[in-house]
Protein backbone atom coordinates (compact mmCIF):
# COMPACT_ATOMS: atom_id res chain seq x y z
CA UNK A 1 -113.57 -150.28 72.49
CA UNK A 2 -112.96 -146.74 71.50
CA UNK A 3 -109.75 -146.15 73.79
CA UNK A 4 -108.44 -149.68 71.99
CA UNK A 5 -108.95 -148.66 68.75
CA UNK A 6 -107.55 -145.29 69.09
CA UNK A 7 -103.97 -146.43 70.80
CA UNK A 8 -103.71 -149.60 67.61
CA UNK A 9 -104.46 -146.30 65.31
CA UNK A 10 -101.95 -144.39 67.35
CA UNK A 11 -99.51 -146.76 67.33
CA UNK A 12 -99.49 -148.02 63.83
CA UNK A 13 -99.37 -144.16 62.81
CA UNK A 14 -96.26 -143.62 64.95
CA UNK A 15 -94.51 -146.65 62.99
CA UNK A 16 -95.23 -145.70 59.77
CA UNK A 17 -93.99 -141.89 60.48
CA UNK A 18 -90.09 -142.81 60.87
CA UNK A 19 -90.44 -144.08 57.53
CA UNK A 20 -92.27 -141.70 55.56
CA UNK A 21 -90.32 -138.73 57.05
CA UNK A 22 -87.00 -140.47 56.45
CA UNK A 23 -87.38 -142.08 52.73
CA UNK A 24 -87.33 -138.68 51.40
CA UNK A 25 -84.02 -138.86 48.83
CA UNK A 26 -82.59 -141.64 50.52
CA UNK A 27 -82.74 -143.94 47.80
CA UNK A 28 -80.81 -142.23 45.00
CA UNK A 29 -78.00 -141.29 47.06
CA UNK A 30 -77.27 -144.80 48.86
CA UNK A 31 -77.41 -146.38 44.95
CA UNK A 32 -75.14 -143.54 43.82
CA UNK A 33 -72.73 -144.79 46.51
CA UNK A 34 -73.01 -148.40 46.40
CA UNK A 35 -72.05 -148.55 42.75
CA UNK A 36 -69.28 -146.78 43.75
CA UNK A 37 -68.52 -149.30 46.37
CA UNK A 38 -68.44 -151.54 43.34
CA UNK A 39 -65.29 -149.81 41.91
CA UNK A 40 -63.29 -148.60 44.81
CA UNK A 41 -59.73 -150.19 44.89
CA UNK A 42 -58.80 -152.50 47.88
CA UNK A 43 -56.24 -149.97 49.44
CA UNK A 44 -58.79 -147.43 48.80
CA UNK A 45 -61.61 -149.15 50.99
CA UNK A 46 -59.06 -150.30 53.28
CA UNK A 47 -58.45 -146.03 54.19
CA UNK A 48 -61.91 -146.04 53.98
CA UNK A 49 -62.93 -148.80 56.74
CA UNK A 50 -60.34 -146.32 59.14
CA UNK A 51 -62.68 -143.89 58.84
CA UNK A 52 -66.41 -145.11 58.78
CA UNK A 53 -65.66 -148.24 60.74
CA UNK A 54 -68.46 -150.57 59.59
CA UNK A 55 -70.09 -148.12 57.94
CA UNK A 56 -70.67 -148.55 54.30
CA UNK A 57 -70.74 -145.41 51.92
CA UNK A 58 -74.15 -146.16 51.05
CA UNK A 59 -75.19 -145.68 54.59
CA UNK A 60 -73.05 -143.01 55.07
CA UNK A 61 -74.18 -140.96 51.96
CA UNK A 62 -77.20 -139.40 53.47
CA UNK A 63 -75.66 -137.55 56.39
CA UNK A 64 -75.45 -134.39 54.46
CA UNK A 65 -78.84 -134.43 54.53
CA UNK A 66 -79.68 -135.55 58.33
CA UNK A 67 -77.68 -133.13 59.84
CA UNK A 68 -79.93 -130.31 58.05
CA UNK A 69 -81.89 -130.50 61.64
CA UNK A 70 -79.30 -129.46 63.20
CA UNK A 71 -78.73 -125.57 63.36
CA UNK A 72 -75.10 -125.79 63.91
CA UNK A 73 -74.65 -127.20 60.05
CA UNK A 74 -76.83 -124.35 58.79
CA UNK A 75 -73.44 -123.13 56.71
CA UNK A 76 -73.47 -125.61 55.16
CA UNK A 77 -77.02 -125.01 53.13
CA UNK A 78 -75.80 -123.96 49.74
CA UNK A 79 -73.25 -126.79 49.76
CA UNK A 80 -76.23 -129.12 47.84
CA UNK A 81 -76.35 -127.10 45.02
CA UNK A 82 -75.31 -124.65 42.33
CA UNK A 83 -77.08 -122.33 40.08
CA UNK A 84 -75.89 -120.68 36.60
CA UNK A 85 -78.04 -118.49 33.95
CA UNK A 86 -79.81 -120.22 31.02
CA UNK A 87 -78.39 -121.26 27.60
CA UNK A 88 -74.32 -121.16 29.06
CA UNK A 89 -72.29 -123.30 26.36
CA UNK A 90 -69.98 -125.36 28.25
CA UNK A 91 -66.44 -122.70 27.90
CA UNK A 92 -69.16 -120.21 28.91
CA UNK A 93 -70.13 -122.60 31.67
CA UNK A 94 -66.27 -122.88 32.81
CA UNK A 95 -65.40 -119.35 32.81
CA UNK A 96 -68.43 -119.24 35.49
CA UNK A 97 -66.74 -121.74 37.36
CA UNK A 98 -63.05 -120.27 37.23
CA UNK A 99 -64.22 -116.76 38.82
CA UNK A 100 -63.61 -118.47 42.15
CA UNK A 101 -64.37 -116.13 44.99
CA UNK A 102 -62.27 -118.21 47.78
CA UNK A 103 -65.70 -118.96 49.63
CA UNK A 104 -66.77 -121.98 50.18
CA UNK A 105 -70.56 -121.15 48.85
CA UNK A 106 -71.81 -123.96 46.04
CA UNK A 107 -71.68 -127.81 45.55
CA UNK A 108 -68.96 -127.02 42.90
CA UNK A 109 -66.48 -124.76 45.36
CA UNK A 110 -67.80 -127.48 48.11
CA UNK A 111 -66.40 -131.16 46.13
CA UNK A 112 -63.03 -129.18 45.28
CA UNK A 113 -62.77 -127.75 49.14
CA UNK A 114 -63.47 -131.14 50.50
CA UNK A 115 -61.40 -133.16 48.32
CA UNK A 116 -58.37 -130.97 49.04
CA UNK A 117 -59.01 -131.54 52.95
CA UNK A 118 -59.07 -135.23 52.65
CA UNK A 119 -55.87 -135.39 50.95
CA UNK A 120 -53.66 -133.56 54.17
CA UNK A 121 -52.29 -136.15 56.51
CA UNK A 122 -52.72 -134.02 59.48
CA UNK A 123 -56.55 -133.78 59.27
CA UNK A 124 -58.22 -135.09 62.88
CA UNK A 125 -60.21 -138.26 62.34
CA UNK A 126 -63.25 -136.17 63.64
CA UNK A 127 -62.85 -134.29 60.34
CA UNK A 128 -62.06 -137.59 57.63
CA UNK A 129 -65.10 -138.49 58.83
CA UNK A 130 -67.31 -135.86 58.38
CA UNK A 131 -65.65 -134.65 55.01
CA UNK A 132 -65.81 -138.30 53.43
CA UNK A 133 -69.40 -138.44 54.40
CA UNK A 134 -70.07 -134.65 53.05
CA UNK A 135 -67.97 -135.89 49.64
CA UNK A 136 -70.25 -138.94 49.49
CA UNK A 137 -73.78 -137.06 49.58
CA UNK A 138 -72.48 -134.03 47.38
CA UNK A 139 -71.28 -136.16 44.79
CA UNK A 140 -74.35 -137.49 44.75
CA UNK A 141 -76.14 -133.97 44.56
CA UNK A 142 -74.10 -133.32 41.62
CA UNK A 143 -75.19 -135.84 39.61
CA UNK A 144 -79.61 -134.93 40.27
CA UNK A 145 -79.96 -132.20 37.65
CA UNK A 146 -82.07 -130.37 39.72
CA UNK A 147 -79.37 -129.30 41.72
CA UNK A 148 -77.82 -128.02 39.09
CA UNK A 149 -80.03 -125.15 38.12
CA UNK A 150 -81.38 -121.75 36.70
CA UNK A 151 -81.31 -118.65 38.65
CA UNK A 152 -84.75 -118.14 40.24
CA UNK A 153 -86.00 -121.42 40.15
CA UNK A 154 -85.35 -123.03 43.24
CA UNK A 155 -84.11 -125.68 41.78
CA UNK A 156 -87.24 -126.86 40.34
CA UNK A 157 -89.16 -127.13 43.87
CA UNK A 158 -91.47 -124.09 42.64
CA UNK A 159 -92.78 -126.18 40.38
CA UNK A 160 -95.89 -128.14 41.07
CA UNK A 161 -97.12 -131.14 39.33
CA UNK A 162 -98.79 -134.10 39.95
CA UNK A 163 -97.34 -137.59 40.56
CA UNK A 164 -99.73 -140.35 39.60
CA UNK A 165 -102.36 -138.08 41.22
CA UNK A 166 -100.10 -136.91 44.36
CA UNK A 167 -99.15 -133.22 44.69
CA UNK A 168 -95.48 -133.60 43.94
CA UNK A 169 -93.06 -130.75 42.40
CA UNK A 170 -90.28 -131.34 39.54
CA UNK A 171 -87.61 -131.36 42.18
CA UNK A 172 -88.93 -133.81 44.52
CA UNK A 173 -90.14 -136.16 41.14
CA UNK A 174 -85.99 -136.10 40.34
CA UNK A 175 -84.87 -136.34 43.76
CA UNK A 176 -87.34 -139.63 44.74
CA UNK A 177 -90.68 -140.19 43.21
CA UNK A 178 -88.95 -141.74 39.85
CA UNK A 179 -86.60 -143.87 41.79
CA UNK A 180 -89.16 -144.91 44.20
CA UNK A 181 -91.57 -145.46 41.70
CA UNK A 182 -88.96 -148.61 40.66
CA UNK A 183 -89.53 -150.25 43.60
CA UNK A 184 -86.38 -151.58 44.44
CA UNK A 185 -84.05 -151.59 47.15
CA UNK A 186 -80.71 -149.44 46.82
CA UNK A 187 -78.86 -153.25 46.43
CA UNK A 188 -80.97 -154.29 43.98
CA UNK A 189 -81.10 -151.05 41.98
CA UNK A 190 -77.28 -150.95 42.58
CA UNK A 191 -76.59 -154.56 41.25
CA UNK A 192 -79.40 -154.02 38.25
CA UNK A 193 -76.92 -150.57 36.57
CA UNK A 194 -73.48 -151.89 37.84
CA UNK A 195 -72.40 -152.90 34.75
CA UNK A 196 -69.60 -150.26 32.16
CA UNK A 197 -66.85 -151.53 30.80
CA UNK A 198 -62.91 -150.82 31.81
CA UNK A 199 -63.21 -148.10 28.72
CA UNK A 200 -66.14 -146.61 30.01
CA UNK A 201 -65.07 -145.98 33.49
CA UNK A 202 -61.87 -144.53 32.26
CA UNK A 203 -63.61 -141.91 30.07
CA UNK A 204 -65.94 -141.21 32.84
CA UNK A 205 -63.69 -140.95 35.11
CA UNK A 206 -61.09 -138.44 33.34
CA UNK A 207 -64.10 -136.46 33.19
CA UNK A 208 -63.48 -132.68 35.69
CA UNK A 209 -65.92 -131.92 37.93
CA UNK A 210 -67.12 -129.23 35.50
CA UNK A 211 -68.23 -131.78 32.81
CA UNK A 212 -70.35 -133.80 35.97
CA UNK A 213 -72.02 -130.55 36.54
CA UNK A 214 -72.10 -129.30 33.16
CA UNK A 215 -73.97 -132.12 32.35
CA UNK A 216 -76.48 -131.83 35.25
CA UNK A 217 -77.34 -128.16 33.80
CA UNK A 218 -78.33 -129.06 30.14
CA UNK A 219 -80.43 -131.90 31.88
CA UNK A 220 -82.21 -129.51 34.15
CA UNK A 221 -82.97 -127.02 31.62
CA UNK A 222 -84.25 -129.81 29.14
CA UNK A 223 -86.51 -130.90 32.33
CA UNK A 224 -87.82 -127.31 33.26
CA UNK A 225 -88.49 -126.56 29.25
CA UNK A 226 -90.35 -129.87 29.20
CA UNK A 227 -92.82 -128.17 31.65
CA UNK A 228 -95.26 -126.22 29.91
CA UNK A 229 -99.03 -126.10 31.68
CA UNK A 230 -99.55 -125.35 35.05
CA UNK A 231 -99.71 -128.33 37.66
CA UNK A 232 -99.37 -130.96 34.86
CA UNK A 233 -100.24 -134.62 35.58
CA UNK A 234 -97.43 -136.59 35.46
CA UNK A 235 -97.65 -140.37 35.18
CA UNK A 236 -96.76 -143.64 33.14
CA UNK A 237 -95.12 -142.01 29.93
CA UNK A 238 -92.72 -139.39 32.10
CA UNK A 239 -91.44 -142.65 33.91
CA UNK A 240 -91.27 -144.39 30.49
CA UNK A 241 -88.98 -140.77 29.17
CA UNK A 242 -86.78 -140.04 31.76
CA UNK A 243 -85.75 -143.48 33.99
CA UNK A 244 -82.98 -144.18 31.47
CA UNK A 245 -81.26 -140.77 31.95
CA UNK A 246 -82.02 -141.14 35.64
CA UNK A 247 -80.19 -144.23 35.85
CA UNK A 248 -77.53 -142.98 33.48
CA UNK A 249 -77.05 -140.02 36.03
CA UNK A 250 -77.18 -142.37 38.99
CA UNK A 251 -74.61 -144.66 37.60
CA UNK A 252 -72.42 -141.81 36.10
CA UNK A 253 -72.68 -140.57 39.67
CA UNK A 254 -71.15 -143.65 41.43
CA UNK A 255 -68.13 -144.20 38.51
CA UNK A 256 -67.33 -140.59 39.62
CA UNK A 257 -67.17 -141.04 42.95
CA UNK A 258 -65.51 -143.84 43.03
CA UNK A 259 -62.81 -142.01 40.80
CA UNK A 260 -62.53 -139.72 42.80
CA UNK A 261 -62.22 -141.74 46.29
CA UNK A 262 -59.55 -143.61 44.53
CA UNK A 263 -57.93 -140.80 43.32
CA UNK A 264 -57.99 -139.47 47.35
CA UNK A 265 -57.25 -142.55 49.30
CA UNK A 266 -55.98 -145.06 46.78
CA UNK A 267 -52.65 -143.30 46.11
């Protein structure tokens, strides 16, 4: 009786695990990219289908994030993100931006690098395919304020609160506790904000990359200010505050890319 119970214990642990070590920011990146999918031209998904096969974007988006187990991609580490000092106005923000260093070091240096490759004819399929998926995730990445941060505060992952009783931190609530919390799949959330206007997409869309991140930095010093007690209990009313912006990020996020996928492969 024992041995039975133990291997139907053993074996319903081992197929839960898959999915509780893989959910981890899945979600907001495949709805970032399947809005996008929404607004990609037909030449533009046509390049697109050469590259990834059947593989949609959303699926393809978090690849950035699998191949983290894999040592060879370690250069590739400070690709996710970006960090800046407090209070920058947005020319201060710029000039920070301009001082370019010719390294390939930040999610900023990393969407301009990237989008440059994918533009030259003679790149090797090999490479399309992982720069398209490495454009897909960082774009993403761009758009999560916490990876857009302050100096010294690892992005908000120093910060420990509590999620509806669970040890969380601020990082991890942005980057897949909110969206989780929604309980929807990345279609349904994708169908449920798909909806600007031909205006809207245009204004987004002549938005630089700067203005995307610049954006991402007021947000994440809003959300680190917000935090003022140690290991606060967050719950019900910091869902009810921050899902709209969350959304608004998400779907700001998937107007961009699919700007800027147009903008590479639609031409």
């Amino acid at each position: 009786m024992y041995k039975r119970v133990s291997k139907s214990f053993l074996i319903i642990f081992l197929f839960f695990l898959p999915v509780k070590a893989m959910c981890w920011g899945q979600l907001g990146h495949r709805i970032v990219a399947e809005i996008a999918d929404s607004y990609l031209t037909a030449k533009t998904k046509a390049e697109i289908k050469k590259i990834l096969g059947n593989e949609s974007i959303a699926m393809a988006s978090n690849w950035g994030d699998f191949i983290k187990s894999d040592t060879a991609f370690n250069y590739l580490e400070t690709w996710h993100y970006i960090d800046f000092e407090k209070n920058l106005t947005y020319n201060q923000f710029k000039e920070v931006l301009r001082k370019d260093t010719g390294r390939v070091d930040d999610l900023y240096a990393a969407i301009n690098f990237i989008t440059k490759e994918l533009k030259k004819k003679s790149l090797t399929q090999e490479k399309k395919r992982m720069y398209l998926k490495l454009l897909i995730h960082f774009v993403g990445d761009a758009h999560q304020p916490l990876h857009v941060g302050i100096h010294g505060t690892n992005g908000g992952n120093d910060i420990k609160v509590q999620w509806f009783g669970q040890a969380s931190n601020l990082h991890r609530v942005w980057d897949s506790d909110l969206i989780e919390k929604q309980q929807l799949s990345y279609t349904e959330y994708a169908v449920y904000l798909t909806h600007t206007t031909a205006a809207q997409r245009k204004n987004w869309q002549a938005e630089p990359i700067s203005k995307w991140l610049y954006d991402s930095y007021v947000l994440a010093q809003d959300l680190h200010n917000e935090i003022t007690e140690v290991n606060p209990k967050l719950g019900y009313r910091y869902n009810y505050d921050h899902i709209k912006t969350l959304e608004q990020q998400m779907l700001k996020g998937g107007v961009h890319l699919a700007g800027l996928l147009n903008e590479i492969f639609g031409k």
